[in-house]
N, C-alpha and C. Protein backbone atom coordinates (compact mmCIF):
# COMPACT_ATOMS: atom_id res chain seq x y z
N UNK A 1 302.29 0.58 -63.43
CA UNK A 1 301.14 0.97 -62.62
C UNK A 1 300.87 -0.16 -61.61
N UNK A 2 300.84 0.49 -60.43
CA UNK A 2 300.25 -0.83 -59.38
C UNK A 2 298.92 -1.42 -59.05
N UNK A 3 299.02 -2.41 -59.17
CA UNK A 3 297.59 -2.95 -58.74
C UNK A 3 296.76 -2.82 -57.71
N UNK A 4 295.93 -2.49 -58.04
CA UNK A 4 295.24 -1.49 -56.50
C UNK A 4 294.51 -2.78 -55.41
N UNK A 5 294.38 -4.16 -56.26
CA UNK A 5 293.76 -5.47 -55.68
C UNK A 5 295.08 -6.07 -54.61
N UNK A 6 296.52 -5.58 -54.94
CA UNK A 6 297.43 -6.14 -53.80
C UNK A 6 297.28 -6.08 -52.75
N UNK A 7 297.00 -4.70 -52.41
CA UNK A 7 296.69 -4.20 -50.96
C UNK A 7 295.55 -5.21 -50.18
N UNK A 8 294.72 -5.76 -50.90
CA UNK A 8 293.65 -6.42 -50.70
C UNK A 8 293.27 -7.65 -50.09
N UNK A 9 293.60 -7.90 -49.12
CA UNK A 9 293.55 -9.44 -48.75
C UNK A 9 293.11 -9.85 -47.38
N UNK A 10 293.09 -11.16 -47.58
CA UNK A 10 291.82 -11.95 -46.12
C UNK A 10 292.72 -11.71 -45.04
N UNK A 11 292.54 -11.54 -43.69
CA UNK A 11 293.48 -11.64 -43.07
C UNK A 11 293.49 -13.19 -42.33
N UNK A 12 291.94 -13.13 -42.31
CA UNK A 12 291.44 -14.79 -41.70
C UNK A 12 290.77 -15.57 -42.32
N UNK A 13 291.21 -16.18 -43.92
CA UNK A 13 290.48 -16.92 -44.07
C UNK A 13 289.81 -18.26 -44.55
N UNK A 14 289.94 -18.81 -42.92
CA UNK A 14 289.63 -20.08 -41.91
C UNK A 14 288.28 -19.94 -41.80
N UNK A 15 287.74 -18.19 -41.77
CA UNK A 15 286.47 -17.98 -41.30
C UNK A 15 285.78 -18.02 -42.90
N UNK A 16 285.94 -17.92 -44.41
CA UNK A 16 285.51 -17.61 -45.14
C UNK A 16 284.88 -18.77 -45.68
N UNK A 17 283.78 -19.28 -46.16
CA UNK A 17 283.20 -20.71 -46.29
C UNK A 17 282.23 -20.75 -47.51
N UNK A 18 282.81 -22.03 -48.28
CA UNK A 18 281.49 -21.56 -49.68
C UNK A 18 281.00 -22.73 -49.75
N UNK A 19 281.29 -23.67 -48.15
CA UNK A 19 280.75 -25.20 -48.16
C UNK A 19 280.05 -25.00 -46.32
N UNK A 20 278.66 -25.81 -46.35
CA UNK A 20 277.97 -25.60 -45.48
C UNK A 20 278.79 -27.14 -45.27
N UNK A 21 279.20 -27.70 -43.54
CA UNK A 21 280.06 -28.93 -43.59
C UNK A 21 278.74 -30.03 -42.55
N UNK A 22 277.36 -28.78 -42.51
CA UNK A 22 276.46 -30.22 -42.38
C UNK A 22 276.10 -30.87 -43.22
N UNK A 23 275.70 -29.70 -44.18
CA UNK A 23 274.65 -30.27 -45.90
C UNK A 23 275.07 -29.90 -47.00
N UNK A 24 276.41 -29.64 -47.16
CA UNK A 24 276.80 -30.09 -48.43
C UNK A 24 277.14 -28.69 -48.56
N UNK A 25 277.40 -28.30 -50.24
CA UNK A 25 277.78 -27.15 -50.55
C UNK A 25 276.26 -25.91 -50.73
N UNK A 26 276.93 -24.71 -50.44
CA UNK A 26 275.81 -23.89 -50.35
C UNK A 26 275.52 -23.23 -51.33
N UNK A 27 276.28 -22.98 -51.93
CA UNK A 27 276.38 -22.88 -53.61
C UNK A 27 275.14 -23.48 -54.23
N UNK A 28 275.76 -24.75 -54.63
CA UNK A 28 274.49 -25.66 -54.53
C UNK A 28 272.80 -25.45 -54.59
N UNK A 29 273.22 -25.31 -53.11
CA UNK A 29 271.58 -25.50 -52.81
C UNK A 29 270.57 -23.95 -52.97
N UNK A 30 271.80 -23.02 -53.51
CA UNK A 30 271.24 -21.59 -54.35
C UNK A 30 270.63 -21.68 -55.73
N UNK A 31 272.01 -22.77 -56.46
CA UNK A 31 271.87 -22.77 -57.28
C UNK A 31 270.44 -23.90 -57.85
N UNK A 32 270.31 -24.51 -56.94
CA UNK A 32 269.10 -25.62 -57.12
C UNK A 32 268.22 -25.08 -56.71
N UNK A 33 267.79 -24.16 -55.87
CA UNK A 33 266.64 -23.60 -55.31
C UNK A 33 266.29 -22.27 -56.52
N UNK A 34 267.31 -22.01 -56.80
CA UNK A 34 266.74 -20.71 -58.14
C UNK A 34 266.74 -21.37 -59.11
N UNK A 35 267.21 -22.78 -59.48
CA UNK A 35 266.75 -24.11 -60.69
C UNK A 35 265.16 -23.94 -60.84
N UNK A 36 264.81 -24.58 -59.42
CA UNK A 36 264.02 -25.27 -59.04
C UNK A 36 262.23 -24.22 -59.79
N UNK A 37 262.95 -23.36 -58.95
CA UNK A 37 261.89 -21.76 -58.82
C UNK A 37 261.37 -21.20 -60.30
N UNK A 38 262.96 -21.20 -61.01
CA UNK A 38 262.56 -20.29 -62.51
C UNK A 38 262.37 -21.11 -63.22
N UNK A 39 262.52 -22.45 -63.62
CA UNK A 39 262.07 -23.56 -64.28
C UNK A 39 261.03 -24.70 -64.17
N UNK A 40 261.15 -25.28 -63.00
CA UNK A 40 260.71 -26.52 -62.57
C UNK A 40 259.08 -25.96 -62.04
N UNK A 41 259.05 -24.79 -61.31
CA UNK A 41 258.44 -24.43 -60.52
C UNK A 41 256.73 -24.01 -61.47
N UNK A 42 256.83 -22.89 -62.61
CA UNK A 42 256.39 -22.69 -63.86
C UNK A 42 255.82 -24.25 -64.63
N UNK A 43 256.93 -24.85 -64.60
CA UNK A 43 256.43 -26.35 -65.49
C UNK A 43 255.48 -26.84 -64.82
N UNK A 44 255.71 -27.19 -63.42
CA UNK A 44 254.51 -27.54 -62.55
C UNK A 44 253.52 -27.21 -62.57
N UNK A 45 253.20 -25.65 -62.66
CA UNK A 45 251.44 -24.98 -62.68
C UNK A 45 251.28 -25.45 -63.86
N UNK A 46 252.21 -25.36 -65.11
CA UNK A 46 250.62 -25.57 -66.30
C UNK A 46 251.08 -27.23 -66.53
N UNK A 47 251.73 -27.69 -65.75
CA UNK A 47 251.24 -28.95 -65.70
C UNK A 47 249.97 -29.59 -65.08
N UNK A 48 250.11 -28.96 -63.83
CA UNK A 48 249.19 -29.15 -63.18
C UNK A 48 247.32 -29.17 -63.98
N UNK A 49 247.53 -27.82 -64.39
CA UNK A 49 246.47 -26.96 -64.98
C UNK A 49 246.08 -27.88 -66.23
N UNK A 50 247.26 -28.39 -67.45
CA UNK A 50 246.92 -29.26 -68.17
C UNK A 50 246.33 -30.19 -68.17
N UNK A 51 246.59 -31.08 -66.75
CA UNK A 51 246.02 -32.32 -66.52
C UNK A 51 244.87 -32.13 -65.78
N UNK A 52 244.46 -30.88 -65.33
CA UNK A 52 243.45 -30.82 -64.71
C UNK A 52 242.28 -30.77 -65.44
N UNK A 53 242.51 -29.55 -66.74
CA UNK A 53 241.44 -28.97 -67.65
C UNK A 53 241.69 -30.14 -69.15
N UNK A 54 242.62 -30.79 -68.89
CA UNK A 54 242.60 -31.25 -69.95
C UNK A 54 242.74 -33.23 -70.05
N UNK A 55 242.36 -33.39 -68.74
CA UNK A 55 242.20 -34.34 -67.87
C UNK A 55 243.06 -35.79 -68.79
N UNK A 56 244.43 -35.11 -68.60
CA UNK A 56 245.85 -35.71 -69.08
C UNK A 56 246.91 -36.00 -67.93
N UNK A 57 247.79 -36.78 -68.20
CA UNK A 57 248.61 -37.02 -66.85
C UNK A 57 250.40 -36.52 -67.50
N UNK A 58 250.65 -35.46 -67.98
CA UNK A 58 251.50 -34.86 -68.22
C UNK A 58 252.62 -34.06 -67.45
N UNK A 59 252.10 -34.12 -66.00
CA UNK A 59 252.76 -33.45 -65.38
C UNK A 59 254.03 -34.65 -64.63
N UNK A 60 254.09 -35.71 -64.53
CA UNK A 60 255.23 -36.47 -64.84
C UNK A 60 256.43 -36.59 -65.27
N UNK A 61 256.12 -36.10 -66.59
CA UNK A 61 256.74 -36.04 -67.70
C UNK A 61 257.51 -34.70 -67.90
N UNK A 62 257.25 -33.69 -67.13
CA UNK A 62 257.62 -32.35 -67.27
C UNK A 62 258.70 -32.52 -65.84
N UNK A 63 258.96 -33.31 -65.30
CA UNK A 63 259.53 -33.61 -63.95
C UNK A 63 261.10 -33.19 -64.32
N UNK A 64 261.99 -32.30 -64.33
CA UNK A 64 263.53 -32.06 -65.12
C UNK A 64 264.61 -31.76 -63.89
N UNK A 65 263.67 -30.87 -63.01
CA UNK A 65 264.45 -30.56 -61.80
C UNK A 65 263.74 -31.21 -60.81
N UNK A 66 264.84 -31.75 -59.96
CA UNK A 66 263.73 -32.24 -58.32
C UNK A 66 264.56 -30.74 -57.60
N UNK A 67 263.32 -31.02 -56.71
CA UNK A 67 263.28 -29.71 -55.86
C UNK A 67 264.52 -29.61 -54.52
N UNK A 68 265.04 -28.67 -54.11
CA UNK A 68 265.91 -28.67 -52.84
C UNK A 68 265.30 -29.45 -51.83
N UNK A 69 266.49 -30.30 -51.51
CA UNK A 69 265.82 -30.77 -49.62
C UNK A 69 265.99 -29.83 -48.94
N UNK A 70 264.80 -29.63 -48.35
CA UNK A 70 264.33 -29.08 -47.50
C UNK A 70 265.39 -28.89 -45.97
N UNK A 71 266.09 -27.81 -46.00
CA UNK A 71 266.96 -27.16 -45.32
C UNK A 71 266.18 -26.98 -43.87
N UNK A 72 267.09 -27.08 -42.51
CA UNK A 72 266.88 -26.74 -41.41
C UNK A 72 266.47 -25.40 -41.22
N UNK A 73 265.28 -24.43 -40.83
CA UNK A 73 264.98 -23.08 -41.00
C UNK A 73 266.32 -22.42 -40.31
N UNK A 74 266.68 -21.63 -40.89
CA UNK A 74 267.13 -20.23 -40.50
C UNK A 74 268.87 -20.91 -40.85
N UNK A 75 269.08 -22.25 -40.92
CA UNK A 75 269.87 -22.78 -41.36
C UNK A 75 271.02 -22.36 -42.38
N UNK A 76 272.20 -22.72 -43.24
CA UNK A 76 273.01 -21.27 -44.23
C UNK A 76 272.18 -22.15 -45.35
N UNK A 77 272.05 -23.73 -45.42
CA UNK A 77 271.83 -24.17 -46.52
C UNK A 77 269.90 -23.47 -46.71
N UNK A 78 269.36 -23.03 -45.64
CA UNK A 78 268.10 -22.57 -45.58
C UNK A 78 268.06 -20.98 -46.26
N UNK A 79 269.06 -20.86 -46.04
CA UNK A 79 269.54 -18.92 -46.39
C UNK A 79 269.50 -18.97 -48.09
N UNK A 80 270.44 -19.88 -48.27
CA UNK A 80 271.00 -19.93 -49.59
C UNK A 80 269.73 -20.66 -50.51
N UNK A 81 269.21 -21.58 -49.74
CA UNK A 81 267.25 -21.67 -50.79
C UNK A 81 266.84 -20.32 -50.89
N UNK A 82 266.51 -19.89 -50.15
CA UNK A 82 265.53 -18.95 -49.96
C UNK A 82 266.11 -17.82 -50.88
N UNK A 83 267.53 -17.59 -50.73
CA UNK A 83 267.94 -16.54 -52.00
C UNK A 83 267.90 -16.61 -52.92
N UNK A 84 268.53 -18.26 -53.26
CA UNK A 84 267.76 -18.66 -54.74
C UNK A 84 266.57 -18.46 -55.34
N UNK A 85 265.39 -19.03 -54.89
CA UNK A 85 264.02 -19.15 -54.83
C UNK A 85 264.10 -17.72 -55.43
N UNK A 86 264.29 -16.41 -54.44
CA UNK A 86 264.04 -15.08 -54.20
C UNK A 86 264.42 -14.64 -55.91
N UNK A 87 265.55 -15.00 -56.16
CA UNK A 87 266.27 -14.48 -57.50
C UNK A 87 265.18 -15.22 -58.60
N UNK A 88 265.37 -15.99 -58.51
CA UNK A 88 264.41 -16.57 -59.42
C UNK A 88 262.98 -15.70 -59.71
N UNK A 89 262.44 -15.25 -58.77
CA UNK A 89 261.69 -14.68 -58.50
C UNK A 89 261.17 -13.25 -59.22
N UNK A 90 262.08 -12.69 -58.95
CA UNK A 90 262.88 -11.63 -59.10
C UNK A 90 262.64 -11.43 -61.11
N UNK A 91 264.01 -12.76 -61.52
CA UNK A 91 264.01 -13.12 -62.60
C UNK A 91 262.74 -12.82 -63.60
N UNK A 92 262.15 -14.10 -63.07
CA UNK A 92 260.96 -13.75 -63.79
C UNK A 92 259.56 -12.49 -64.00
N UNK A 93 259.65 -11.99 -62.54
CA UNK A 93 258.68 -10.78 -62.81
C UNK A 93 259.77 -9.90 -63.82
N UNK A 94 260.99 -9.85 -63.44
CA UNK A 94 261.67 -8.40 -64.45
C UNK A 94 261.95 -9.16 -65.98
N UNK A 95 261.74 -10.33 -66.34
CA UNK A 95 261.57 -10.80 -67.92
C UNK A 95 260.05 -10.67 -68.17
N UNK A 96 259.41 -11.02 -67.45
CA UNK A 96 257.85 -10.57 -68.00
C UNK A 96 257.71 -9.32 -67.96
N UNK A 97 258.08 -8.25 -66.90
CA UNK A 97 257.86 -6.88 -67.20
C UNK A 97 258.43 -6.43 -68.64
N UNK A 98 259.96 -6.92 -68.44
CA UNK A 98 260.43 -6.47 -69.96
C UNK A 98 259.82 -6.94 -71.35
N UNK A 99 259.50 -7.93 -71.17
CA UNK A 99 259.03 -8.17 -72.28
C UNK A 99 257.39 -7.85 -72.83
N UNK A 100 256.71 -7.16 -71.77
CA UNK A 100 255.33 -6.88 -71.97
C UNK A 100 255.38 -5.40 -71.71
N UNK A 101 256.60 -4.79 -71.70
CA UNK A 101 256.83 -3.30 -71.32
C UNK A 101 256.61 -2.46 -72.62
N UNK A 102 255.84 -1.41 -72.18
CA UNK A 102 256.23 -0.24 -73.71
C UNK A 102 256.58 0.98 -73.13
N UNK A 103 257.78 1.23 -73.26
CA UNK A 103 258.49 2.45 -72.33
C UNK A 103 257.27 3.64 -73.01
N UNK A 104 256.97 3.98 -74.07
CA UNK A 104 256.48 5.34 -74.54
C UNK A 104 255.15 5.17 -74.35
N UNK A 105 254.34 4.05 -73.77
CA UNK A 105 253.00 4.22 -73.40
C UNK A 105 253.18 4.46 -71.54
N UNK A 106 254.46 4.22 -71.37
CA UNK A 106 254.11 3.60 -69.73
C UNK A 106 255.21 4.57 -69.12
N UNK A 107 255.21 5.60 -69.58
CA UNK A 107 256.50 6.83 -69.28
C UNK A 107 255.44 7.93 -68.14
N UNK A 108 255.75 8.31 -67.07
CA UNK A 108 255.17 9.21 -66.43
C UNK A 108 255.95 10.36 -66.47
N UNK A 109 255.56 11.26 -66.97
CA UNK A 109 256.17 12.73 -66.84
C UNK A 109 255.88 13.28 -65.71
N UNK A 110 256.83 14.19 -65.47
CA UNK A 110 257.62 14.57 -64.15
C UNK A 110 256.50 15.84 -63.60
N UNK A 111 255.00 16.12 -64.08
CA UNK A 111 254.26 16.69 -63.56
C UNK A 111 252.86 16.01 -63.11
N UNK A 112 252.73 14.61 -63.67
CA UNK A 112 251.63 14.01 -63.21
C UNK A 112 252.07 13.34 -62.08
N UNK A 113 250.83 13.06 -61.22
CA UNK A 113 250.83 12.46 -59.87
C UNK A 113 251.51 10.62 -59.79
N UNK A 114 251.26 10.34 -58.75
CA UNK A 114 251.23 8.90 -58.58
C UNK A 114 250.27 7.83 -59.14
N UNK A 115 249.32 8.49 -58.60
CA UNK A 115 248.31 7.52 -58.97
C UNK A 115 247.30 7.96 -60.04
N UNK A 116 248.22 8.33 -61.57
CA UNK A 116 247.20 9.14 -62.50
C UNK A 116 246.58 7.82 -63.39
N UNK A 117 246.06 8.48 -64.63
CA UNK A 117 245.54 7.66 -65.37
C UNK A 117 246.46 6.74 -65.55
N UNK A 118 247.61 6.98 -65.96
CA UNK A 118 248.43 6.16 -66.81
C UNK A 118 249.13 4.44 -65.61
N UNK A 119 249.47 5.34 -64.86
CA UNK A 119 249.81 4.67 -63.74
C UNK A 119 248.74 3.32 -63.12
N UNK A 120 247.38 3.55 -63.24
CA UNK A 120 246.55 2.80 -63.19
C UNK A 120 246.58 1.77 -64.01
N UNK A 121 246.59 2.36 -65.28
CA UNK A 121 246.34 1.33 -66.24
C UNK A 121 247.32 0.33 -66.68
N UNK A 122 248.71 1.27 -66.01
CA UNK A 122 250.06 0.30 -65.96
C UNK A 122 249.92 -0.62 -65.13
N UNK A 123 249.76 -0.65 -63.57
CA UNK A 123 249.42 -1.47 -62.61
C UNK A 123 248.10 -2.53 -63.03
N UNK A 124 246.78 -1.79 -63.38
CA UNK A 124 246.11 -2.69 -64.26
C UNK A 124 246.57 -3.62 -64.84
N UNK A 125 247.20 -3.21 -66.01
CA UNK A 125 248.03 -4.71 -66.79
C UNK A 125 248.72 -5.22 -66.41
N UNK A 126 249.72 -4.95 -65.19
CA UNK A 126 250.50 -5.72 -64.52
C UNK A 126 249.39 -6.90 -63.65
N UNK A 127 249.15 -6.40 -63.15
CA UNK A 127 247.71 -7.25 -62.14
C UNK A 127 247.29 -8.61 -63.18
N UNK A 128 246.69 -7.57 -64.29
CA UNK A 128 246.03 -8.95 -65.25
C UNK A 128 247.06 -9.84 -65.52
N UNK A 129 248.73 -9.95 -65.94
CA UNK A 129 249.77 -10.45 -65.93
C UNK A 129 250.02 -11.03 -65.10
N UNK A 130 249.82 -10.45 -63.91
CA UNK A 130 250.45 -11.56 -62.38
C UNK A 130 249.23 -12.82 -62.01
N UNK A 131 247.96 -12.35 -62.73
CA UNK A 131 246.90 -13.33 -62.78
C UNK A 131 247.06 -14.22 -63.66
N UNK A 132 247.52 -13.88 -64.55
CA UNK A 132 247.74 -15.48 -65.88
C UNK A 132 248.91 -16.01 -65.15
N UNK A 133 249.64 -15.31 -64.99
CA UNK A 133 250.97 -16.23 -64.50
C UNK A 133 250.67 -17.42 -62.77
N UNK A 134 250.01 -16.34 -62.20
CA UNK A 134 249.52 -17.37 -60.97
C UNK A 134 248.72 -18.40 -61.73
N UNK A 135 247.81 -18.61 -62.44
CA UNK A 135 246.58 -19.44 -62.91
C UNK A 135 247.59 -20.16 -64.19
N UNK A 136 248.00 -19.79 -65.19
CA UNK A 136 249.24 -21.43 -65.60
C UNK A 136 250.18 -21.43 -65.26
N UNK A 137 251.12 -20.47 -64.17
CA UNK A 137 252.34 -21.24 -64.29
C UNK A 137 253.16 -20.88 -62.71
N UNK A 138 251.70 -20.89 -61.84
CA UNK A 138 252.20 -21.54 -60.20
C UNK A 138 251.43 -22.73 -59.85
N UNK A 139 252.32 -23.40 -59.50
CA UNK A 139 251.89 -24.76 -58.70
C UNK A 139 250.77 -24.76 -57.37
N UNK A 140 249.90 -25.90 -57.59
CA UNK A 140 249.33 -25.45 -56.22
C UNK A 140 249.53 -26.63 -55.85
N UNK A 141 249.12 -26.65 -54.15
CA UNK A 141 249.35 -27.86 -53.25
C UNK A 141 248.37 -28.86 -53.17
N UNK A 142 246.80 -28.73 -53.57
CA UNK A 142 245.42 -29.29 -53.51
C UNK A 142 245.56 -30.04 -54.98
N UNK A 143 245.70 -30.72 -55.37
CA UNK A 143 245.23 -30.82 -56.94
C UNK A 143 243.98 -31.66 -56.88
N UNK A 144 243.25 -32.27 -56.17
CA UNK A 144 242.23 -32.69 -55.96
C UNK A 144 241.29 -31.96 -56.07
N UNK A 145 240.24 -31.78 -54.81
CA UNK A 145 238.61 -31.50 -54.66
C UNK A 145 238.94 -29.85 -54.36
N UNK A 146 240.25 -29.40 -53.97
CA UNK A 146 239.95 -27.67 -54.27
C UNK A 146 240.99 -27.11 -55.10
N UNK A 147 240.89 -27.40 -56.55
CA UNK A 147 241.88 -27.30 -57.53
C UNK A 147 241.58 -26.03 -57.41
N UNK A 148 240.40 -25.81 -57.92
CA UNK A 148 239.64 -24.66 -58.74
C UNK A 148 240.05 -23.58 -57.79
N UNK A 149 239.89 -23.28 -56.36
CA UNK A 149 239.88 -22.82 -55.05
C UNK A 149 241.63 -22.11 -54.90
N UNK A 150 242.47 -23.49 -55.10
CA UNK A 150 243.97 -23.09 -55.19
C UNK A 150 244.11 -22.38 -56.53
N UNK A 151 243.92 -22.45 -57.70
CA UNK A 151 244.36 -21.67 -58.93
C UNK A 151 243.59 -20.30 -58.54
N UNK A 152 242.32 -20.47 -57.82
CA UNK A 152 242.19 -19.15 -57.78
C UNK A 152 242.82 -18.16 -56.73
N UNK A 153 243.27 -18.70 -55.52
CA UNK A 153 244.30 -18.00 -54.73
C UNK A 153 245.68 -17.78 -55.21
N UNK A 154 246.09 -18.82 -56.09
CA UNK A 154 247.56 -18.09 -56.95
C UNK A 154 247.40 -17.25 -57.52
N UNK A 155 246.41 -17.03 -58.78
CA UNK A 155 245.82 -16.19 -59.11
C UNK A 155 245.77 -14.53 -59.00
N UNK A 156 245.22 -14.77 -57.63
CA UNK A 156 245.32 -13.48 -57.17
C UNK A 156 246.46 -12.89 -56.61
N UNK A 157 247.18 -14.33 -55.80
CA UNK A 157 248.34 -13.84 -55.59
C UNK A 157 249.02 -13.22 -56.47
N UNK A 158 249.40 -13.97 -57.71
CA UNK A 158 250.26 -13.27 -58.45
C UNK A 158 249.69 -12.02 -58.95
N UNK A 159 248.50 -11.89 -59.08
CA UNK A 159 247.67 -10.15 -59.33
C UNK A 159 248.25 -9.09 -58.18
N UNK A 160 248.38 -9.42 -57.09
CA UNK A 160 248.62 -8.61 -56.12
C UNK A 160 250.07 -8.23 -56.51
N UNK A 161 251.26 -9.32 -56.61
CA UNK A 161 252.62 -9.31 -56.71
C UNK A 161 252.72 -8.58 -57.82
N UNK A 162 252.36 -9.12 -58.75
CA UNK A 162 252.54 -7.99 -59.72
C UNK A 162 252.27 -6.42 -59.70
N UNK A 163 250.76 -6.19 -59.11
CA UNK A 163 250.21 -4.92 -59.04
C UNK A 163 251.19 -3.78 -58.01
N UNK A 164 251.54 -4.63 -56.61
CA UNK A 164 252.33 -3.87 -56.16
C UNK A 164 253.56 -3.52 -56.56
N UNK A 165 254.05 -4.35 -57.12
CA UNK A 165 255.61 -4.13 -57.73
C UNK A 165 255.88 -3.05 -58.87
N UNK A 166 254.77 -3.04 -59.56
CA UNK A 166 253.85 -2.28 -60.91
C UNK A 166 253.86 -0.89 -60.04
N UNK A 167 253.43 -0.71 -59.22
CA UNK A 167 253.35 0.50 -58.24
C UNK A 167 254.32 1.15 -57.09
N UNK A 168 255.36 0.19 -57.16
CA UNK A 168 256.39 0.67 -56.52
C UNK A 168 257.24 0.77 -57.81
N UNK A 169 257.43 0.54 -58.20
CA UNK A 169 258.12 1.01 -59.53
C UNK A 169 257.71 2.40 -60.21
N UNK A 170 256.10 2.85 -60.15
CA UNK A 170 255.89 3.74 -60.61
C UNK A 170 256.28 5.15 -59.77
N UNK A 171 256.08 4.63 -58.20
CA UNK A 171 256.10 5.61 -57.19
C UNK A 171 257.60 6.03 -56.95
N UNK A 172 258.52 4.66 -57.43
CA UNK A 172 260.23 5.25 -57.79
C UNK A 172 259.87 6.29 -58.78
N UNK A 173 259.86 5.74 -59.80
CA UNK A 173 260.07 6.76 -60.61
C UNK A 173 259.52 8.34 -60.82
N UNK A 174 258.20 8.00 -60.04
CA UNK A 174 257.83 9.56 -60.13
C UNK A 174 258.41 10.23 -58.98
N UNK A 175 259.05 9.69 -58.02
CA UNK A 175 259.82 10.51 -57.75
C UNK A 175 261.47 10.87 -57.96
N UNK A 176 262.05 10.08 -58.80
CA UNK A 176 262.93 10.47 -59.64
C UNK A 176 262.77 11.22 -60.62
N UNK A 177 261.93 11.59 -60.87
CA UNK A 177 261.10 12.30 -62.13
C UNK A 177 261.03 13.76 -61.42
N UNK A 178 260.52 14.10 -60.73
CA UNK A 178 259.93 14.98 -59.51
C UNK A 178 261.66 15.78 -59.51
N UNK A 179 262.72 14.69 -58.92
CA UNK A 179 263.77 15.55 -58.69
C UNK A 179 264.79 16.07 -59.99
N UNK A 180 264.21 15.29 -60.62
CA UNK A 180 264.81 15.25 -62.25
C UNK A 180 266.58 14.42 -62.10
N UNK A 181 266.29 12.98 -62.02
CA UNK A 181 267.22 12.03 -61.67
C UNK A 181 266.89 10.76 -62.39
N UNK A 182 267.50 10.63 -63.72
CA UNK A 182 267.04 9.77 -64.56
C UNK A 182 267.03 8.20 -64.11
N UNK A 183 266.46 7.83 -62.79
CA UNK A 183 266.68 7.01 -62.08
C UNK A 183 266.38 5.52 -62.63
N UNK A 184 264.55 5.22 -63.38
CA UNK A 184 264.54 4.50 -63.87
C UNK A 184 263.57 4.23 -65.42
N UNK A 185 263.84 4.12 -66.29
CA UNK A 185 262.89 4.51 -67.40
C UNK A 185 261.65 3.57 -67.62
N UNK A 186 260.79 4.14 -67.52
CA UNK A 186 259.38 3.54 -68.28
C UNK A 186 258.56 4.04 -67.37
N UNK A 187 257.09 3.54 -67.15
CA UNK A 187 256.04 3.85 -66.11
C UNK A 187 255.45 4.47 -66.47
């Protein structure tokens, strides 16, 4: 049997590159920027938060990843942060969804609306979720005289991020549901 991958090949590639030859490898700076994001990034808020409420200097000590240098905008080594970061991102809302998910409470059947009871109360708890997670475990930039001010704008941020994501997820599925296309389960 022939290998169907023979046929397959670069014709040019001079043009194909997995090294940025201003700043290093780009790889790299994906792989350090989605380090940075799903680990380092988390340690920081309830570090922060620790030493704030618990008026300790711990956040030092939680120091494991240093963060990407800061890439030229629009830059490849700037591309390749930002995708990282993004995945990371990503990462963590779909491990907290999964793990705070109950497919048989959070299932929308294929005759209720968008925005029914259930759907609310799913987005609800997502919201309250994206609020604990903004308030211990995003970093803010103030840690001084508007701590209180920044935890409460992460806060919400992450209430919002969550809530919408919570709701585009539901609005997939009910309409996969709608066409009867087992597209994605839970909601």
């Amino acid at each position: 049997m022939p290998n169907p991958l023979e046929s397959c090949h670069l014709t040019n590639v001079s043009n194909v590159r997995l090294l940025d030859t201003e700043n290093g490898q780009v790889f790299k700076e994906f792989v350090q920027a989605a380090a940075y994001s799903l680990i380092q990034s988390p340690l920081n808020g309830a570090g922060q938060l620790a030493d704030k409420v618990l008026e300790t200097n711990v956040l030092p000590r939680l120091q494991v990843i240093s963060p990407p240098v800061k890439a030229e905008f629009m830059s490849t080594n700037w591309v390749a942060q930002e995708l990282g970061s993004g995945l990371a991102t990503v990462t963590q809302f779909a491990a907290i969804a999964h793990l705070t998910h109950d497919p048989l409470k959070a299932r929308l059947a294929a005759s209720e609306r968008f925005l029914s009871v259930q759907t609310l109360r799913t987005t609800g708890a997502q919201m309250a979720l994206g609020a604990t997670y903004g308030t211990f475990f995003t970093p803010v930039s103030d840690t001084t005289d508007n701590f209180a001010r920044e935890k409460t704008k992460a806060a919400l941020a992450g209430a919002l991020g969550f809530g919408s994501m919570a709701l585009i997820e539901c609005g997939l599925k009910g309409i996969a549901s709608s066409k009867t296309v087992p597209l994605l389960m839970g909601c």
